[in-house]
C-alpha atoms as a PDB file:
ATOM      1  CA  UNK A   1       8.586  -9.853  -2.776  1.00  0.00           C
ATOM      2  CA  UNK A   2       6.834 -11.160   0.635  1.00  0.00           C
ATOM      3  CA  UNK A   3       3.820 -13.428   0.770  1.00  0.00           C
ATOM      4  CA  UNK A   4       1.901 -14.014   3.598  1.00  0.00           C
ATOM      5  CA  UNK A   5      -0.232 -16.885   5.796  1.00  0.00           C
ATOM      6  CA  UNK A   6      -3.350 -16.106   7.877  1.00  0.00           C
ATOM      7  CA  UNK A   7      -2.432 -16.778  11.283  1.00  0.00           C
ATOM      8  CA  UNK A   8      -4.083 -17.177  14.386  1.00  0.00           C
ATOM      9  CA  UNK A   9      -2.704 -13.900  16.524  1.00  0.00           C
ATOM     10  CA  UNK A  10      -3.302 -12.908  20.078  1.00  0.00           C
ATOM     11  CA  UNK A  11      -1.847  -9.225  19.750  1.00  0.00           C
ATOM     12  CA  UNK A  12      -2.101  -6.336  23.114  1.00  0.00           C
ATOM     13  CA  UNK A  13      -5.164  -9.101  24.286  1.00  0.00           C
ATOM     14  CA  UNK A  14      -7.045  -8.872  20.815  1.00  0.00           C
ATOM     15  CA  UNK A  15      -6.975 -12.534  19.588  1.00  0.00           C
ATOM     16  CA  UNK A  16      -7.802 -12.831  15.509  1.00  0.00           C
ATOM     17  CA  UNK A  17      -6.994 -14.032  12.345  1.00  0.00           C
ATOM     18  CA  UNK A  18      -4.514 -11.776  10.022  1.00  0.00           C
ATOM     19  CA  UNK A  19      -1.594 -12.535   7.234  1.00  0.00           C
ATOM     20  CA  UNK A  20       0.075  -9.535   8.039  1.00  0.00           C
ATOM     21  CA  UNK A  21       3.438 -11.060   8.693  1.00  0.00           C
ATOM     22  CA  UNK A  22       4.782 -11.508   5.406  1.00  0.00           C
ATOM     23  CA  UNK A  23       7.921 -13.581   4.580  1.00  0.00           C
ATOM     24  CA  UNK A  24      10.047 -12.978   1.384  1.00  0.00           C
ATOM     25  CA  UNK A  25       9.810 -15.436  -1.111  1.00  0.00           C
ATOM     26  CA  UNK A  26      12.711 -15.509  -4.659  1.00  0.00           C
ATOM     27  CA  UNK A  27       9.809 -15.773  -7.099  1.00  0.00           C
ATOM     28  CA  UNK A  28       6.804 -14.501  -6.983  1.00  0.00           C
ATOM     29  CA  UNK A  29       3.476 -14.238  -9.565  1.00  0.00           C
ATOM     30  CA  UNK A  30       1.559 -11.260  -9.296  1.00  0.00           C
ATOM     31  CA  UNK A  31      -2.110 -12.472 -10.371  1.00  0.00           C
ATOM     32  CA  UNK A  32      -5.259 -10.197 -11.185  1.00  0.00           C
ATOM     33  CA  UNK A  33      -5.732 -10.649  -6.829  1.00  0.00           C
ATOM     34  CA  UNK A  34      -2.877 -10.390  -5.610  1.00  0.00           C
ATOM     35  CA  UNK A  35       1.000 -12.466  -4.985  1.00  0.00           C
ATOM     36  CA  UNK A  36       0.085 -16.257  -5.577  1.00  0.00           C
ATOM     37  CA  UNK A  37       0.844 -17.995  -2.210  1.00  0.00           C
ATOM     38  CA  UNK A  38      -0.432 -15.177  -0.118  1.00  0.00           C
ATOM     39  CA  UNK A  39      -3.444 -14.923   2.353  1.00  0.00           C
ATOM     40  CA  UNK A  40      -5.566 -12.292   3.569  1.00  0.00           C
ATOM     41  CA  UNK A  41      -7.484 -12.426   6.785  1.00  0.00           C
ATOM     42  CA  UNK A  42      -9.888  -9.174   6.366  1.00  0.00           C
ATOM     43  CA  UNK A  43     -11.385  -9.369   2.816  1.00  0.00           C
ATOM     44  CA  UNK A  44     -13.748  -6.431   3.809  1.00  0.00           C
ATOM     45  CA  UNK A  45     -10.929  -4.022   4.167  1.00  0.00           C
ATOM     46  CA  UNK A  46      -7.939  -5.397   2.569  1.00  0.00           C
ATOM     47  CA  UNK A  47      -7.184  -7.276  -0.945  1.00  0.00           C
ATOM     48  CA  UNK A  48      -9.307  -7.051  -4.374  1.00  0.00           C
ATOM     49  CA  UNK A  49      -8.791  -5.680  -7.242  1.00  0.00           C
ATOM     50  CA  UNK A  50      -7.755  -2.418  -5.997  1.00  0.00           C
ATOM     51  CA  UNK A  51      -5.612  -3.163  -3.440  1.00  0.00           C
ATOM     52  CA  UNK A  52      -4.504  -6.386  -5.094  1.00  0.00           C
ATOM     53  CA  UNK A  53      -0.448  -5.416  -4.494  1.00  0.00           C
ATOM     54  CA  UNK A  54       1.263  -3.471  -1.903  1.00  0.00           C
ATOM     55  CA  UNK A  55       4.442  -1.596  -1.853  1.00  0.00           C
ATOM     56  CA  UNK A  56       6.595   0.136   0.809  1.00  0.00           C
ATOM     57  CA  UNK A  57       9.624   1.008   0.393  1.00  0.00           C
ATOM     58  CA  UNK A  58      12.800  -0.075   2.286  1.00  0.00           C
ATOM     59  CA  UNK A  59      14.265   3.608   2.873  1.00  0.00           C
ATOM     60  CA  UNK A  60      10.237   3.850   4.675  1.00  0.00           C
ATOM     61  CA  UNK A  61      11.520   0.767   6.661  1.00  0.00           C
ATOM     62  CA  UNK A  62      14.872   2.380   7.391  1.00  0.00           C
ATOM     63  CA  UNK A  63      13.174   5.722   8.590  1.00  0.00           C
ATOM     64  CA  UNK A  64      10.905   3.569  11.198  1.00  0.00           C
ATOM     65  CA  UNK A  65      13.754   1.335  12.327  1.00  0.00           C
ATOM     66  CA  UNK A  66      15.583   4.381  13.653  1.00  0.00           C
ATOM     67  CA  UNK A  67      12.289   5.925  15.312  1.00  0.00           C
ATOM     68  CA  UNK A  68      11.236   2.567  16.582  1.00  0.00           C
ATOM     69  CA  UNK A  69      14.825   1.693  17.249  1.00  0.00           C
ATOM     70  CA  UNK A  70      14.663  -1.688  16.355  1.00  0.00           C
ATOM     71  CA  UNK A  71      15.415  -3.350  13.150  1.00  0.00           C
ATOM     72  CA  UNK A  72      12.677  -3.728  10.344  1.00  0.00           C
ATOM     73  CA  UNK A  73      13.565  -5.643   7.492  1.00  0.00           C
ATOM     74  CA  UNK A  74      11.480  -6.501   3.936  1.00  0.00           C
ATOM     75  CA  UNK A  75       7.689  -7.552   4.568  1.00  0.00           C
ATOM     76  CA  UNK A  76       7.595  -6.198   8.191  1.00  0.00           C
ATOM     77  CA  UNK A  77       5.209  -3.219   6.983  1.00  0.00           C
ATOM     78  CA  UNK A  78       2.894  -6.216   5.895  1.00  0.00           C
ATOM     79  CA  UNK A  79       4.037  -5.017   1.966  1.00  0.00           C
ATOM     80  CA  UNK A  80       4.277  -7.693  -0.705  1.00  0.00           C
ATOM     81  CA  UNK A  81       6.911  -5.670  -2.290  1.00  0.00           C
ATOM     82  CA  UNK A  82       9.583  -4.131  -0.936  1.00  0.00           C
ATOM     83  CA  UNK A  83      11.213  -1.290  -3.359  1.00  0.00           C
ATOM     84  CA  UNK A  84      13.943   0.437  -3.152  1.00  0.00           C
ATOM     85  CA  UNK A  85      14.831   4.284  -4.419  1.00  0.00           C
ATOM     86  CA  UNK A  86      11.268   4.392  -5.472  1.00  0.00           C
ATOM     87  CA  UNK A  87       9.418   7.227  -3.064  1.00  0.00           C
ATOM     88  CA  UNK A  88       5.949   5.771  -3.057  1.00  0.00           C
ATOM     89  CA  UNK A  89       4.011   8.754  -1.894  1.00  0.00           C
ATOM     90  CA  UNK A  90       5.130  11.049  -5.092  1.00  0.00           C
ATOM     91  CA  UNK A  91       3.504   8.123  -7.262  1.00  0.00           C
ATOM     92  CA  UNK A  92       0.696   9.486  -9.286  1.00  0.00           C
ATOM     93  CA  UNK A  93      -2.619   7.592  -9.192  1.00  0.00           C
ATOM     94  CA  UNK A  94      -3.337   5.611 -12.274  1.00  0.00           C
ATOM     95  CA  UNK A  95       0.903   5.758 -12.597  1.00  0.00           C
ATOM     96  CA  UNK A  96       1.273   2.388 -14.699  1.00  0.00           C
ATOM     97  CA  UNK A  97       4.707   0.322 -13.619  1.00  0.00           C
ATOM     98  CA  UNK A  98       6.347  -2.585 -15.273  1.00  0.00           C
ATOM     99  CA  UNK A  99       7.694  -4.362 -12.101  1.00  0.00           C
ATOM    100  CA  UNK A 100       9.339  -7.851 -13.576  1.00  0.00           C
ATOM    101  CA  UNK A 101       7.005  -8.844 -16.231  1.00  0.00           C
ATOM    102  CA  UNK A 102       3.841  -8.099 -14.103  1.00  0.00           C
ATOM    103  CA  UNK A 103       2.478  -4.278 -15.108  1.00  0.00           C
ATOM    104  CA  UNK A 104       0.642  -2.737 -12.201  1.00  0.00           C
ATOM    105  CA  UNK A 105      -1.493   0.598 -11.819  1.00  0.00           C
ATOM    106  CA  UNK A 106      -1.281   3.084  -8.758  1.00  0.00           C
ATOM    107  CA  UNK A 107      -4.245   2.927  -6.992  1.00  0.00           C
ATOM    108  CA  UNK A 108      -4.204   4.409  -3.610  1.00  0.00           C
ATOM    109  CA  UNK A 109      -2.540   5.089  -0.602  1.00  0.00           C
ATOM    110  CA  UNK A 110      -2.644   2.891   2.975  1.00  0.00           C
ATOM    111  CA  UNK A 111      -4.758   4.015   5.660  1.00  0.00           C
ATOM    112  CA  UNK A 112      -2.964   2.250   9.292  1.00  0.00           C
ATOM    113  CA  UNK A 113      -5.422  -0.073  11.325  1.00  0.00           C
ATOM    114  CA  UNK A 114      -4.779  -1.414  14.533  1.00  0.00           C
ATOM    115  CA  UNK A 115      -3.868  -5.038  12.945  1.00  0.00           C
ATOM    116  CA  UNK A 116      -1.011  -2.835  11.948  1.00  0.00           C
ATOM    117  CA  UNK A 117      -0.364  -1.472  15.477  1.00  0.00           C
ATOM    118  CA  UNK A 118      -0.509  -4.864  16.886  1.00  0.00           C
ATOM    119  CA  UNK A 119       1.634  -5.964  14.541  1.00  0.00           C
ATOM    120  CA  UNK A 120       4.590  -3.977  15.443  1.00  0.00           C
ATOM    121  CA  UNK A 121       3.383  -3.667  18.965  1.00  0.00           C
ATOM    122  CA  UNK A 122       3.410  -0.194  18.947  1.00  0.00           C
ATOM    123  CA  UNK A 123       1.290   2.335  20.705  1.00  0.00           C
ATOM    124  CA  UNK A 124       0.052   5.104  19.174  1.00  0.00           C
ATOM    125  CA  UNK A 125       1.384   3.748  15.774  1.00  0.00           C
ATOM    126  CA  UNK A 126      -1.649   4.594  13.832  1.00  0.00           C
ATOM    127  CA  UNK A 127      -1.574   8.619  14.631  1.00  0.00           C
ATOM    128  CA  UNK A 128       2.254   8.370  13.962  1.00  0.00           C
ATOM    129  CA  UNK A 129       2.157   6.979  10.840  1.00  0.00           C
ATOM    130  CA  UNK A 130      -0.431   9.229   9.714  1.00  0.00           C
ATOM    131  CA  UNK A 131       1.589  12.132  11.028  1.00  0.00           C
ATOM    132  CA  UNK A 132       4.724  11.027   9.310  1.00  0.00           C
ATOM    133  CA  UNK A 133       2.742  10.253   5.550  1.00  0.00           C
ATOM    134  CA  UNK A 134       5.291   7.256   4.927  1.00  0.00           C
ATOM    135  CA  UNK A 135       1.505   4.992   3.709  1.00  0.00           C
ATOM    136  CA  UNK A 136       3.083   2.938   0.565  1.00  0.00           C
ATOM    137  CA  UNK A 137       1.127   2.348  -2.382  1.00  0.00           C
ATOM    138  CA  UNK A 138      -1.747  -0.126  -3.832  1.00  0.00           C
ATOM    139  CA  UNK A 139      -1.966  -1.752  -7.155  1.00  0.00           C
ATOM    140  CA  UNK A 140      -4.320  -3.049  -9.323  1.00  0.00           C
ATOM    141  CA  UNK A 141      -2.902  -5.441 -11.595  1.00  0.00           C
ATOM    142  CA  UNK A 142      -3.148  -4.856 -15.248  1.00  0.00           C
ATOM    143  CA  UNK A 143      -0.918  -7.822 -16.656  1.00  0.00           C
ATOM    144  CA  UNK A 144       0.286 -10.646 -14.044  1.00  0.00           C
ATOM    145  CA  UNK A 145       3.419 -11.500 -14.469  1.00  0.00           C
ATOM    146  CA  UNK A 146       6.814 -13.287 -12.467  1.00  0.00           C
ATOM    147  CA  UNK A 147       8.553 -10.603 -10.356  1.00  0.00           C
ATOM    148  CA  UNK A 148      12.568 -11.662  -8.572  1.00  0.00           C
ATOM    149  CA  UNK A 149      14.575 -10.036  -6.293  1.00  0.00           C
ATOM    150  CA  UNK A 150      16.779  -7.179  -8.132  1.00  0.00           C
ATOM    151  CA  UNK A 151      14.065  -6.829 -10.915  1.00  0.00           C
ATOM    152  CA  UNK A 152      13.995  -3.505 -12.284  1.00  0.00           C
ATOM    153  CA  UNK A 153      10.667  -0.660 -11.762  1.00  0.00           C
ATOM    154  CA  UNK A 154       9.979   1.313 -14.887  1.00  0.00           C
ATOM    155  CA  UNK A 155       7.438   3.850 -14.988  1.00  0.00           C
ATOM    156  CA  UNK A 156       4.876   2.731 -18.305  1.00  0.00           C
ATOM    157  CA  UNK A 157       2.655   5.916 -18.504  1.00  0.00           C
ATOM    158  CA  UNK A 158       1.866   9.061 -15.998  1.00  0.00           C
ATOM    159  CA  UNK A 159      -1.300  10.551 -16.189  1.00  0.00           C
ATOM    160  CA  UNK A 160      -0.980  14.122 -16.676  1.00  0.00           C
ATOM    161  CA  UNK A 161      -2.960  15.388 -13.621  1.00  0.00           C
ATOM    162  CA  UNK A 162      -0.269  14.109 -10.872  1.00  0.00           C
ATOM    163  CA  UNK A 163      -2.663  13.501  -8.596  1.00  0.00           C
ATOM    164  CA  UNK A 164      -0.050  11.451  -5.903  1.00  0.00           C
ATOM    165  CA  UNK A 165      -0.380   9.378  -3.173  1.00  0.00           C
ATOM    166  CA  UNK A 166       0.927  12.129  -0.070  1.00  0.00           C
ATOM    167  CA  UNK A 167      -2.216  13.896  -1.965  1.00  0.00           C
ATOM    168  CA  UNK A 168      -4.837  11.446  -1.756  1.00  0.00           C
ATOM    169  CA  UNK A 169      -3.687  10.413   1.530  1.00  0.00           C
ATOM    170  CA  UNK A 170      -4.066  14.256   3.241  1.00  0.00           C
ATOM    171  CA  UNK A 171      -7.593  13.598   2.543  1.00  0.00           C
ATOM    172  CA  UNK A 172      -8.267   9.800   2.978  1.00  0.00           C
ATOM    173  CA  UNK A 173      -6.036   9.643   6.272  1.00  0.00           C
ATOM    174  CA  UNK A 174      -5.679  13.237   7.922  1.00  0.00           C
ATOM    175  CA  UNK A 175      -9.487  14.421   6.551  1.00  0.00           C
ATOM    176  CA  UNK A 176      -7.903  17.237   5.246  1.00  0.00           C
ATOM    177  CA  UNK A 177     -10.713  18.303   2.863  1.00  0.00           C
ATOM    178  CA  UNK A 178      -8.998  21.171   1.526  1.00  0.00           C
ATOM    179  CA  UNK A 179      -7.661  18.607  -1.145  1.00  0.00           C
ATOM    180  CA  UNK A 180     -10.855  17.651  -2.615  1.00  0.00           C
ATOM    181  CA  UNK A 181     -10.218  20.684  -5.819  1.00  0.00           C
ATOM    182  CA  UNK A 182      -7.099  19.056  -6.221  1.00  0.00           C
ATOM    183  CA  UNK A 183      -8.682  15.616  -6.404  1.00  0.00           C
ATOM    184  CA  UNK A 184     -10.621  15.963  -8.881  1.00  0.00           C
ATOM    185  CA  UNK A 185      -8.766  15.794 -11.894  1.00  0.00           C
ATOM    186  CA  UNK A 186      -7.770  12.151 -10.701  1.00  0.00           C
ATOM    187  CA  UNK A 187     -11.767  11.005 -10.433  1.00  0.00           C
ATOM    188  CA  UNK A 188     -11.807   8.499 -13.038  1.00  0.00           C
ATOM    189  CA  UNK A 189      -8.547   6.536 -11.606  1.00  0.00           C
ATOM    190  CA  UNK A 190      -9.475   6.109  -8.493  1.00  0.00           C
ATOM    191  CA  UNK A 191     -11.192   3.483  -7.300  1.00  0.00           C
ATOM    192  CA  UNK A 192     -14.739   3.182  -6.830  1.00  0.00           C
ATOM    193  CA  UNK A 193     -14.338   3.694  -2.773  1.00  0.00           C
ATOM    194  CA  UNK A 194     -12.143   6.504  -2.836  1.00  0.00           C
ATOM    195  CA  UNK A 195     -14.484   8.336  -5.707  1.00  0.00           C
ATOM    196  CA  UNK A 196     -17.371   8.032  -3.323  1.00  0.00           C
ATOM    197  CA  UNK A 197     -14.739   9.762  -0.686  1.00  0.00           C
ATOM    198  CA  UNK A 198     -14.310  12.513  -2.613  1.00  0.00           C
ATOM    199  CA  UNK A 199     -17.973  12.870  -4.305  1.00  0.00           C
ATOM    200  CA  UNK A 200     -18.897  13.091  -0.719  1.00  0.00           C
ATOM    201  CA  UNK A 201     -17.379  16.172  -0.107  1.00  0.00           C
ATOM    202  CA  UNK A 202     -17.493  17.670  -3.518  1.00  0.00           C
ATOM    203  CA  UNK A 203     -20.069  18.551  -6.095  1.00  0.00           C
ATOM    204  CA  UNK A 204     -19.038  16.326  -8.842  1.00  0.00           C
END
């Protein structure tokens, strides 16, 4: 688990506000918003209901330590928590979890920003991360709860269409509107942004 202050950053000569850089913490509580103790910068685009939790997991981190060849450790990718042998992309929107005593719903896929690039001061990080698919996962929060290190991820309920997140995220990142037929089963678990995504390119 990794929480998060808004700090004052000056990152490739764009100065701003962001609470990217996430620390881990031993105990957490995962309220209706998000990881008590942590800060968002960008309300417009990050945080809320639907993107009140964010996951990436550590064999993600591994892959981009060895591209980036440098060493990337729990909360670097800005996530609140860090999972391991849990392949976030084949999660299945509206995919219910019971992550310490917190239960959280699958909600939708990261899309990179530049915040991100400047971040890792990377060039070109947002068209390789889109390339390579590795997004993580939002959550909405359906019962907070206290989450530790070491606590266990068990899958509550799958809804039957298996609509996942590499899915949703050929469409929402890559504009590959091919996957709009497949979409559609998964209309009524998305949220509301992502349902105008797809209405807009679908007659629903």
């Amino acid at each position: 688990m990794n929480v998060g202050a808004i700090q004052a950053v000056d990152w490739a000569g764009r100065k701003g506000k962001s609470g990217i850089d996430k620390r881990p913490v031993e105990l957490a509580r995962i309220e209706r918003l998000g990881l008590a103790g942590d800060e968002i910068s960008d309300l417009e685009h990050h945080g809320g209901e639907f993107q009140a939790v964010y996951a990436y997991a550590v064999e993600d981190l591994a892959f981009w330590s060895a591209e980036l060849d440098r060493t990337l450790t729990p909360g670097n990718a800005g996530e609140n928590l860090s999972l391991s042998g849990v392949d976030t992309q084949a999660l299945v929107i509206g995919q219910r979890l019971r992550v310490g005593t917190a239960v959280l719903r699958v909600t939708a896929p990261r899309i990179p920003c530049q915040v991100f690039a400047g971040f890792w001061d990377v060039r070109g990080l947002v068209k390789r991360f889109t390339v390579a698919g590795r997004t993580g996962a939002y959550f909405a929060v359906e019962t907070p709860g206290e989450v530790r290190p070491g606590d266990a991820v068990e899958t509550l309920s799958t809804p039957a269409h298996g609509v996942d997140i590499a899915t949703v995220f050929d469409f929402v990142g890559r504009n590959n509107r091919d996957r709009v037929p497949e979409l559609l089963p998964a209309m009524t678990d998305f949220p509301p942004k992502v349902q105008g995504w797809v209405r807009e390119h679908a007659a629903v």
